[in-house]
N, C-alpha and C. Protein backbone atom coordinates (compact mmCIF):
# COMPACT_ATOMS: atom_id res chain seq x y z
N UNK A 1 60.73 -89.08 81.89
CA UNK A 1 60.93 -87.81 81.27
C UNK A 1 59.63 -87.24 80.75
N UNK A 2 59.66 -86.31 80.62
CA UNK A 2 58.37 -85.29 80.50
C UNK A 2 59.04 -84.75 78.97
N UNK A 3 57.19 -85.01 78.35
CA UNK A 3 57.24 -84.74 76.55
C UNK A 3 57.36 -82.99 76.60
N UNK A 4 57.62 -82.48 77.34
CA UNK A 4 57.92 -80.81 77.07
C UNK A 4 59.23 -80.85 77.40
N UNK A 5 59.90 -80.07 76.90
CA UNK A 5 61.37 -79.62 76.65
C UNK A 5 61.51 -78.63 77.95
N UNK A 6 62.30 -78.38 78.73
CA UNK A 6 62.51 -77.26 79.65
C UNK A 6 63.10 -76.04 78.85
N UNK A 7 62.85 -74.95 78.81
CA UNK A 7 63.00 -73.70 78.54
C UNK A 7 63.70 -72.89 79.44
N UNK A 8 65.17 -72.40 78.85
CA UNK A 8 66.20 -71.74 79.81
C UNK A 8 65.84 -70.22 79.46
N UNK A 9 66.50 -69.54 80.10
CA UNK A 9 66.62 -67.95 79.53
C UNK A 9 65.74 -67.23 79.00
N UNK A 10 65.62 -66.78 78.14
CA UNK A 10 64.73 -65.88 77.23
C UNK A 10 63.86 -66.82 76.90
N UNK A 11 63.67 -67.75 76.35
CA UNK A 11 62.74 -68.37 76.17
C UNK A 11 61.28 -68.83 77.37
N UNK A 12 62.24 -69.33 78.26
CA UNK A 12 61.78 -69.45 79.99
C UNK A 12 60.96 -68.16 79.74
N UNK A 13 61.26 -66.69 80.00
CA UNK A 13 60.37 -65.69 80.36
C UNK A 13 59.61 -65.86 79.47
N UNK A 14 59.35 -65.71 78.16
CA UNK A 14 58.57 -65.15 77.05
C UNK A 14 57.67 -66.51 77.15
N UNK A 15 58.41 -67.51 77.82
CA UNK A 15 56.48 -68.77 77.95
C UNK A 15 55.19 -68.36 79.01
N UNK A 16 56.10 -67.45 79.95
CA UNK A 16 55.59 -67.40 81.10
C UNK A 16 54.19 -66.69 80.77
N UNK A 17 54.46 -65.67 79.60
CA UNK A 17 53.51 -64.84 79.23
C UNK A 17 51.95 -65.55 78.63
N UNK A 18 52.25 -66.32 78.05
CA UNK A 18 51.48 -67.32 77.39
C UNK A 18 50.36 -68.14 78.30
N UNK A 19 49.27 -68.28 78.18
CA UNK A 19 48.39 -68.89 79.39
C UNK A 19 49.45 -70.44 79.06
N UNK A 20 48.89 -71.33 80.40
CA UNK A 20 49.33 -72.74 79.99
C UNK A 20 48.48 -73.78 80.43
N UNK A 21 47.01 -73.29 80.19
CA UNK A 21 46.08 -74.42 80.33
C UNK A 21 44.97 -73.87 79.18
N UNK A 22 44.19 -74.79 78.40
CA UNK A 22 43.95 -74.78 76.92
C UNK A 22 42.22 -73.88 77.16
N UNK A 23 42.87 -72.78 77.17
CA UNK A 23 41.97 -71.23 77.32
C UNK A 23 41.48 -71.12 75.81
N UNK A 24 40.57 -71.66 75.54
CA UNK A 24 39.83 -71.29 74.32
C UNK A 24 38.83 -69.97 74.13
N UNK A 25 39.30 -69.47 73.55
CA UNK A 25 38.19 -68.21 73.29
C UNK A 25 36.52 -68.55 72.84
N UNK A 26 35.42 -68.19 73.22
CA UNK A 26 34.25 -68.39 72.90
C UNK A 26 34.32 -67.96 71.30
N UNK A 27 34.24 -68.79 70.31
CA UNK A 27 33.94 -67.87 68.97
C UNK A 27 33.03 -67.11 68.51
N UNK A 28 31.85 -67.74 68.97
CA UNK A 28 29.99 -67.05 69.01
C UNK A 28 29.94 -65.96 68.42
N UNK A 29 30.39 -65.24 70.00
CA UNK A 29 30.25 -63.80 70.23
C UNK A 29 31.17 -62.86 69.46
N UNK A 30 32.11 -63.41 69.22
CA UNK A 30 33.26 -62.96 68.63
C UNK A 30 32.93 -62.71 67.08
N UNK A 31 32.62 -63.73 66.59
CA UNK A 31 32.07 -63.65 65.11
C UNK A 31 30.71 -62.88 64.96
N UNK A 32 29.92 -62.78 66.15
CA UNK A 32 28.49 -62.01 65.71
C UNK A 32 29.24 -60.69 65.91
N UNK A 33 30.19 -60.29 66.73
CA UNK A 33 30.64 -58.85 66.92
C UNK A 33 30.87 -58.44 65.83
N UNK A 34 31.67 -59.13 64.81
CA UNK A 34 32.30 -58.28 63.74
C UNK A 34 31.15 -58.08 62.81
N UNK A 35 30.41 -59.87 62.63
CA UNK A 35 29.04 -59.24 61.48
C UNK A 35 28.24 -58.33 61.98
N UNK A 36 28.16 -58.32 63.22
CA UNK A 36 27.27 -56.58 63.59
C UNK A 36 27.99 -55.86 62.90
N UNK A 37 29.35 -55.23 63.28
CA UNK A 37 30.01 -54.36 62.85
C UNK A 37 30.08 -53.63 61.54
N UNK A 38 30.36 -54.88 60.79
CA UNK A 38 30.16 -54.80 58.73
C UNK A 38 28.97 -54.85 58.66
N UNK A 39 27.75 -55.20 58.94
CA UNK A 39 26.63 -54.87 58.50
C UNK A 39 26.31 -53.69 59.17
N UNK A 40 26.39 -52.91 60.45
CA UNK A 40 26.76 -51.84 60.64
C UNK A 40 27.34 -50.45 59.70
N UNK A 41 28.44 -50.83 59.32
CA UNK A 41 29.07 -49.76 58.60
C UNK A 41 28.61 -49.99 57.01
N UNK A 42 27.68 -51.31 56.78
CA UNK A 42 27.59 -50.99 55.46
C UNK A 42 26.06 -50.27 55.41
N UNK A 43 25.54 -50.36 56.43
CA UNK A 43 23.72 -49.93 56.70
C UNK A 43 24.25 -48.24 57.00
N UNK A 44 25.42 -47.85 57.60
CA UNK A 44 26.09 -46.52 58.00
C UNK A 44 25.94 -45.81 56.28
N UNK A 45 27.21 -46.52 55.77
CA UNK A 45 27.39 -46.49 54.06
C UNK A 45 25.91 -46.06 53.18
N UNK A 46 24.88 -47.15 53.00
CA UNK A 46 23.82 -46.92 52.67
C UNK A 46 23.02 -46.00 52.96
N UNK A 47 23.17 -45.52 54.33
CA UNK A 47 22.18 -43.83 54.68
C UNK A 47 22.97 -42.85 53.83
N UNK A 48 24.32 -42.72 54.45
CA UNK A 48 25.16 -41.98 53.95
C UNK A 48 24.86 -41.40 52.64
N UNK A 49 25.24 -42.58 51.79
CA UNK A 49 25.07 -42.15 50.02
C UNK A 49 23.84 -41.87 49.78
N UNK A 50 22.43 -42.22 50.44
CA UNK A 50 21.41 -41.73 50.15
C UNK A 50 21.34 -40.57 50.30
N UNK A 51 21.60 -40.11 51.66
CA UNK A 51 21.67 -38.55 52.32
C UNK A 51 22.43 -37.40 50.89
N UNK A 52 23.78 -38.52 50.28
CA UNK A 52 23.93 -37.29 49.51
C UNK A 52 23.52 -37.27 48.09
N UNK A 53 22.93 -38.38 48.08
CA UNK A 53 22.51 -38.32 46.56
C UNK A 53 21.07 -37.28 46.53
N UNK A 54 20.14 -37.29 47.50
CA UNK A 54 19.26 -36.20 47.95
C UNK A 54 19.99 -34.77 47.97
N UNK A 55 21.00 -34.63 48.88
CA UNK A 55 21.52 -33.63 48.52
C UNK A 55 22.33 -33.24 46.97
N UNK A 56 22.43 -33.75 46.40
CA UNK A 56 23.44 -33.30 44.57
C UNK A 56 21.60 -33.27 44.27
N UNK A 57 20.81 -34.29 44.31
CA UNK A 57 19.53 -33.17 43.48
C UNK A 57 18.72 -32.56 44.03
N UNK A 58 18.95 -31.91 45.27
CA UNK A 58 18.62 -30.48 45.97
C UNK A 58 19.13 -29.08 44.95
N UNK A 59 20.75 -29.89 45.38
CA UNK A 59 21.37 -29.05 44.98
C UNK A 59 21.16 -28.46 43.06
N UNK A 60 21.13 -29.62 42.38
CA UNK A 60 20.81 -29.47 40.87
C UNK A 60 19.09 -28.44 40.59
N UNK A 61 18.55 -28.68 41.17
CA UNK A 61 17.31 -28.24 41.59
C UNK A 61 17.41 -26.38 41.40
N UNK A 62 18.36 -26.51 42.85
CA UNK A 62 18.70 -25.16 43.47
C UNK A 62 19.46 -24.27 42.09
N UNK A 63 20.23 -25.24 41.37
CA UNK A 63 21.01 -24.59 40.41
C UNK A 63 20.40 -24.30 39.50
N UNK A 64 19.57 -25.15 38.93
CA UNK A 64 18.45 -24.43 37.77
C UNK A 64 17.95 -23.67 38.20
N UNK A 65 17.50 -23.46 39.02
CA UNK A 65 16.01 -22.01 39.68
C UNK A 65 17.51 -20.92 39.40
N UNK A 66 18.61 -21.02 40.04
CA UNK A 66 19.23 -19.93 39.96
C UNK A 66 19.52 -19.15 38.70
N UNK A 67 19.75 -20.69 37.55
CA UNK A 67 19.72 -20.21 36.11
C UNK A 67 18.80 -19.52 35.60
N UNK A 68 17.42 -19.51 36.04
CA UNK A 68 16.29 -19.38 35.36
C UNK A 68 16.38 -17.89 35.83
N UNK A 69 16.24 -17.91 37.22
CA UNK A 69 16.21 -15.98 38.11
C UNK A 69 17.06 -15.26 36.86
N UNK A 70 18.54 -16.15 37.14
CA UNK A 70 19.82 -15.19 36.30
C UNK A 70 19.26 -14.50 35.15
N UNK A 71 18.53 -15.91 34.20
CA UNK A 71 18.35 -15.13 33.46
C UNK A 71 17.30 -14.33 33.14
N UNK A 72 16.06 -14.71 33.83
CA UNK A 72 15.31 -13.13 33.77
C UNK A 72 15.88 -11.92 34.42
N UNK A 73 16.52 -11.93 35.22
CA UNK A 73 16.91 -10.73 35.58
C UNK A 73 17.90 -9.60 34.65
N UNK A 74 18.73 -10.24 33.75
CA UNK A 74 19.23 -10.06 32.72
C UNK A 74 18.57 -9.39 31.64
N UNK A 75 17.41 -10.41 31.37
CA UNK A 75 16.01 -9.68 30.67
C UNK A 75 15.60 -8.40 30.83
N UNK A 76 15.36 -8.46 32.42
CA UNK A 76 14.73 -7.48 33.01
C UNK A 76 15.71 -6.29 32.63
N UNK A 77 16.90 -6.47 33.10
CA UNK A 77 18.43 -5.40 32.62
C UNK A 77 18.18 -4.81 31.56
N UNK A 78 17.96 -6.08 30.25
CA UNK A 78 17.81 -5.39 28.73
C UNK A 78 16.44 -4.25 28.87
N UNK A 79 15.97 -4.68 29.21
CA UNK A 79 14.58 -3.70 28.86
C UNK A 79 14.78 -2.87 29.87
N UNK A 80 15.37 -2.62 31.07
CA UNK A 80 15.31 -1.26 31.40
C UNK A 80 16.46 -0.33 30.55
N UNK A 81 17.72 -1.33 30.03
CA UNK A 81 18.89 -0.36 29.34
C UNK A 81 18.12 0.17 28.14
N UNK A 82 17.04 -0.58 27.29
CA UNK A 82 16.22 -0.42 26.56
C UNK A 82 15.38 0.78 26.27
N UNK A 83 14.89 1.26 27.62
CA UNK A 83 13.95 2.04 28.12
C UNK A 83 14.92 3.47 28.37
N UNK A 84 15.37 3.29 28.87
CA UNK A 84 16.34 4.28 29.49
C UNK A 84 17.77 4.89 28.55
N UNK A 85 17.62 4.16 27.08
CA UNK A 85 18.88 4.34 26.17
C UNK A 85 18.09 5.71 25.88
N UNK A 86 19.29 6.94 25.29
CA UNK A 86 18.32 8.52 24.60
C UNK A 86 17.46 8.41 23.68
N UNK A 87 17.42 7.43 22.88
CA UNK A 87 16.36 7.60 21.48
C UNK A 87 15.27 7.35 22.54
N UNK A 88 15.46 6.32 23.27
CA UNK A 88 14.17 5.90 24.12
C UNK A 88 13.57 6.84 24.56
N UNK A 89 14.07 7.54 25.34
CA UNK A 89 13.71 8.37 26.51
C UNK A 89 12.88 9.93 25.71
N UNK A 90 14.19 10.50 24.42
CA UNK A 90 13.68 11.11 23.56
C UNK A 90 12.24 10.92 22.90
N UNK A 91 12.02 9.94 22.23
CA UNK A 91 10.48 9.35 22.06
C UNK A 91 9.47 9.79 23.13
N UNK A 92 9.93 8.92 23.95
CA UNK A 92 8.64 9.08 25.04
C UNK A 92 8.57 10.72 25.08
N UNK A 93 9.34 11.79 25.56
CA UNK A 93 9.59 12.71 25.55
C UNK A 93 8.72 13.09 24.61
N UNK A 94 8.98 13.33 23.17
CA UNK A 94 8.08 13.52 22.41
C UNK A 94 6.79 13.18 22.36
N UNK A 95 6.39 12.23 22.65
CA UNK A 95 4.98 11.45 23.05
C UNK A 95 4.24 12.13 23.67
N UNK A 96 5.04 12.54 24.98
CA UNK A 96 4.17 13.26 26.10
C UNK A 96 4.23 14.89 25.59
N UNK A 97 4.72 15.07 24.74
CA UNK A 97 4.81 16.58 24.13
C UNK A 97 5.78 17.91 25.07
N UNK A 98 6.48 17.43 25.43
CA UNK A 98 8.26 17.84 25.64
C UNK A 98 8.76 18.12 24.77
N UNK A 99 9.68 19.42 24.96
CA UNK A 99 10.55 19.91 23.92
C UNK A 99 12.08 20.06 25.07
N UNK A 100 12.77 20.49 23.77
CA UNK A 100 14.35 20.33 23.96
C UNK A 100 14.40 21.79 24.46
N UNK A 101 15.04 22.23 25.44
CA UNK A 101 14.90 23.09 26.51
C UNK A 101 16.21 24.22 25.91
N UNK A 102 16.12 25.70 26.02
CA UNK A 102 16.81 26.39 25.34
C UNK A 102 18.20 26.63 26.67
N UNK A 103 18.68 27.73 26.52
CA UNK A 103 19.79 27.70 26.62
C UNK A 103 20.10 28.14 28.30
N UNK A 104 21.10 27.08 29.39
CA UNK A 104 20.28 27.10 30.62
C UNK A 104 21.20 28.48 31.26
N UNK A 105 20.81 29.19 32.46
CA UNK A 105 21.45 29.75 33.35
C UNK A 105 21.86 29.03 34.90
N UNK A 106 22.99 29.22 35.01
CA UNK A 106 23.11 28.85 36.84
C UNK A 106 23.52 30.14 37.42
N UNK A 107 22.90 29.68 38.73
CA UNK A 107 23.17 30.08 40.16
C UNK A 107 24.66 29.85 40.80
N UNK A 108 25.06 30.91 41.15
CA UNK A 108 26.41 30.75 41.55
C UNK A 108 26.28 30.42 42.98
N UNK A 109 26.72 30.49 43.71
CA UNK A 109 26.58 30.26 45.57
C UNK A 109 25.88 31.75 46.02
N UNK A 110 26.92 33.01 45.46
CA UNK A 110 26.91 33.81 46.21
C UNK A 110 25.18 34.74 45.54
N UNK A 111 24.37 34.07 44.35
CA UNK A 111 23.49 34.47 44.69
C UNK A 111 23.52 35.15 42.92
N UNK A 112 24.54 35.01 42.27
CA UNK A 112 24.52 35.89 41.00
C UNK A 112 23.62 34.93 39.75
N UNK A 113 23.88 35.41 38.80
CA UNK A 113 23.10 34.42 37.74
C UNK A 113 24.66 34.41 36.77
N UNK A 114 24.76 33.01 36.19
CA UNK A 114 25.47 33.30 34.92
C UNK A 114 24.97 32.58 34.04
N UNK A 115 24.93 32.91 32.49
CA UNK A 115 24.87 32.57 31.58
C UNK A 115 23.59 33.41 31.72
N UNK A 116 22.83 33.05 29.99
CA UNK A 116 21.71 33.77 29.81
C UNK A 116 20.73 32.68 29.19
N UNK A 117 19.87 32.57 29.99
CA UNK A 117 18.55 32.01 29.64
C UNK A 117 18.14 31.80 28.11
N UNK A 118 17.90 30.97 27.88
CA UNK A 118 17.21 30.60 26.15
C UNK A 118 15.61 30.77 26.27
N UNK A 119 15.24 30.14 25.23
CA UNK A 119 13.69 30.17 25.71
C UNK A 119 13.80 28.75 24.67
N UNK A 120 12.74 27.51 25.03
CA UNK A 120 12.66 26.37 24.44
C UNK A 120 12.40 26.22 23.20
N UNK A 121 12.40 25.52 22.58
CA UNK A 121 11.88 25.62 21.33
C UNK A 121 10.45 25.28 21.51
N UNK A 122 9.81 26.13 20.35
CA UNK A 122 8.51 25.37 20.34
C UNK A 122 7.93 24.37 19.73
N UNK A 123 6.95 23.86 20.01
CA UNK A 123 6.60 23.03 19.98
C UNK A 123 5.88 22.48 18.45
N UNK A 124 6.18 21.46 17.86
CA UNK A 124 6.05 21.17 16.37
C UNK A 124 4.93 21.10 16.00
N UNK A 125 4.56 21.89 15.08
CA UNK A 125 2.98 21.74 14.40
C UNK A 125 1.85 20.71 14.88
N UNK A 126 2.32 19.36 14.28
CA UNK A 126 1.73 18.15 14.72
C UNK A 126 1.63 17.31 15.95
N UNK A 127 2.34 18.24 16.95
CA UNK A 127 2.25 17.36 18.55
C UNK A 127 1.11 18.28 19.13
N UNK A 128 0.71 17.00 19.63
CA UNK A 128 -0.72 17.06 20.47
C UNK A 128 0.59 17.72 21.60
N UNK A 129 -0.78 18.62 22.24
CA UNK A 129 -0.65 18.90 23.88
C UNK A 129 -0.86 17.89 25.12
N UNK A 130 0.31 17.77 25.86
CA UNK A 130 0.15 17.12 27.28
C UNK A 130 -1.11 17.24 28.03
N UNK A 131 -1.64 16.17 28.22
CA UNK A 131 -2.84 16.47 29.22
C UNK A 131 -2.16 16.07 30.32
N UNK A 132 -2.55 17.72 31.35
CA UNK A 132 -1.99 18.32 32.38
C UNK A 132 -3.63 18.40 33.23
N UNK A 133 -3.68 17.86 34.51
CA UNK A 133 -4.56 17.70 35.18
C UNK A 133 -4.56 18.89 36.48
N UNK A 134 -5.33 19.72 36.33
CA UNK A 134 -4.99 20.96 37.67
C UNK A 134 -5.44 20.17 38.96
N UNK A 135 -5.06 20.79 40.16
CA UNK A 135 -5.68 20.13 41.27
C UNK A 135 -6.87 20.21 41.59
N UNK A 136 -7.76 21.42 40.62
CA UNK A 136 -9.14 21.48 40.83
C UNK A 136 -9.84 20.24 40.21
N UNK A 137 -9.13 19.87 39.01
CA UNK A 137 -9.69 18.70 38.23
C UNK A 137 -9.36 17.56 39.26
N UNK A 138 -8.32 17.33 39.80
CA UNK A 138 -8.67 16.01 40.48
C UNK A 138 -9.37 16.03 41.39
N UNK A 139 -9.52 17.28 42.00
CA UNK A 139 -10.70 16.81 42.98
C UNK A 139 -12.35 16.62 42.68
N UNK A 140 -12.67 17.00 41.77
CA UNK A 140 -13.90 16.65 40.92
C UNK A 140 -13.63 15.42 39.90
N UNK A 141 -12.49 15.16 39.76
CA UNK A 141 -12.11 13.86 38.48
C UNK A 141 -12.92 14.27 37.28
N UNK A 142 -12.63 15.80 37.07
CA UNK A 142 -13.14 15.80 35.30
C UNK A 142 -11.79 16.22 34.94
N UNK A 143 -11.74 16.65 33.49
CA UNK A 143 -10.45 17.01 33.21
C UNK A 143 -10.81 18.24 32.59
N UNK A 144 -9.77 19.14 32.61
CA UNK A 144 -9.69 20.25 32.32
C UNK A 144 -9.69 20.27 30.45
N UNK A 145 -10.43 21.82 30.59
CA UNK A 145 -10.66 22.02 29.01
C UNK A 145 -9.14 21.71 28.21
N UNK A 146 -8.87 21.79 26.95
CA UNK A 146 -7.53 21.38 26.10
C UNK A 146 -7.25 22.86 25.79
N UNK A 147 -5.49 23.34 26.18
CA UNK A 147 -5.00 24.42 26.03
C UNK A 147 -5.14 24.56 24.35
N UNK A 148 -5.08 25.26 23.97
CA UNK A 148 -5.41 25.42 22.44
C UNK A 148 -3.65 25.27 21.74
N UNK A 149 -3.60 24.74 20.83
CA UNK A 149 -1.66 24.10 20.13
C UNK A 149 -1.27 24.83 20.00
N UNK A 150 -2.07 26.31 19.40
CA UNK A 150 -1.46 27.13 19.09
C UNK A 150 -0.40 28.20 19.98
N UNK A 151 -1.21 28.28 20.67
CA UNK A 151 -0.63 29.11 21.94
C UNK A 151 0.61 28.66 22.93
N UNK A 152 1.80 29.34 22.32
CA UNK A 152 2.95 28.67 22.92
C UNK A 152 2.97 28.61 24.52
N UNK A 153 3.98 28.11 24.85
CA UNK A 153 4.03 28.39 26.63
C UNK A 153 4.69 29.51 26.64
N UNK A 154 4.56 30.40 27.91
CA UNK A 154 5.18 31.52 28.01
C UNK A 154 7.12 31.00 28.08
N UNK A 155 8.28 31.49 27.79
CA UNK A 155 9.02 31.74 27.94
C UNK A 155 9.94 32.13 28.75
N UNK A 156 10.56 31.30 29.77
CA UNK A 156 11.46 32.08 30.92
C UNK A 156 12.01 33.37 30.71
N UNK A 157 12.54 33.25 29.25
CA UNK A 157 13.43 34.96 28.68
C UNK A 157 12.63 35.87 29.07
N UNK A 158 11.62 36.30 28.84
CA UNK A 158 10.90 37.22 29.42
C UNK A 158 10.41 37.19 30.69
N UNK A 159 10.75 36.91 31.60
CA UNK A 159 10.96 37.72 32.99
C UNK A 159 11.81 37.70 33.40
N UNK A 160 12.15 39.66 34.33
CA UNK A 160 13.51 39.53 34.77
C UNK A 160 14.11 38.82 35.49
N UNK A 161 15.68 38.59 35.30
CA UNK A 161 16.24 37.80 36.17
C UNK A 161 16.82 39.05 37.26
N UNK A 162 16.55 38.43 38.74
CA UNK A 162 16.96 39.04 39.79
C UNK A 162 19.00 38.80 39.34
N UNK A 163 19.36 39.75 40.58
CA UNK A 163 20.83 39.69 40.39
C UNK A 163 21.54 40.15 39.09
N UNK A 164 20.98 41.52 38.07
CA UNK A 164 21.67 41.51 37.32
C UNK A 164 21.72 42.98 37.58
């Protein structure tokens, strides 16, 4: 008698599948495959997290410069709203020796005038005159003599208005 059992039926097929002479697998290769593999994916791993840890302080980098722009530009905002608020503008106005302009007329389409012309106010005791450069002066680069304070500017009111 033979030390193996005979196998009927289902059992019979499902041996058949099975090698039946003692087929050993090489282990070698088998075991260097996988430690390639994991040292592989952990050398993969290691670029990886470097790659993004370079990138978060690119990025942190990138985010301060943006803070810094933001906020000069903001700066920059204040001092033009600064510049450009009416007391501001009024001042300078005054500075350069500008006055507050009298009472205006428009032009209609068809060519008429309405309203009636003011004449400006004049100009306050103590303001210096605008130095006003003629085109003769710039082309020699001297400057023209100083209009005397006293002497107002002429007045739009006095000349006629066409269309009346």
């Amino acid at each position: 008698m033979s030390s193996k059992p005979e196998l009927r039926g289902r059992a019979a097929r499902l041996a058949q599948l099975l090698p039946t002479g003692r087929a050993q697998a090489a282990r070698t290769p088998f075991v260097l495959l996988v430690v390639l593999l994991l040292g592989g994916g952990l050398i993969g791993l290691l670029v990886l997290n470097s790659a993004l840890s370079e990138g978060a302080f690119k990025l942190d980098d990138l985010q301060r410069e943006t803070k810094d722009l933001t906020d000069e530009e903001q700066a920059l905002e204040r001092d033009i709203d600064a510049y450009s608020a009416p007391e501001a503008l009024q001042r300078r106005a005054r500075e350069l020796g500008m006055v507050p302009g009298g009472d205006p007329a428009f032009l209609n389409p068809d060519g008429t005038v309405k309203g009636v012309p003011g004449p400006a106010a004049a100009r306050p005791a103590g303001a210096r005159a605008p130095l006003v450069l003629a085109p003769e002066a710039m082309r020699t680069q001297t400057l023209p003599p100083a209009p005397p304070t006293a002497d107002p500017a002429p007045t739009p009111s006095t000349a006629p208005t066409p269309g009346r």
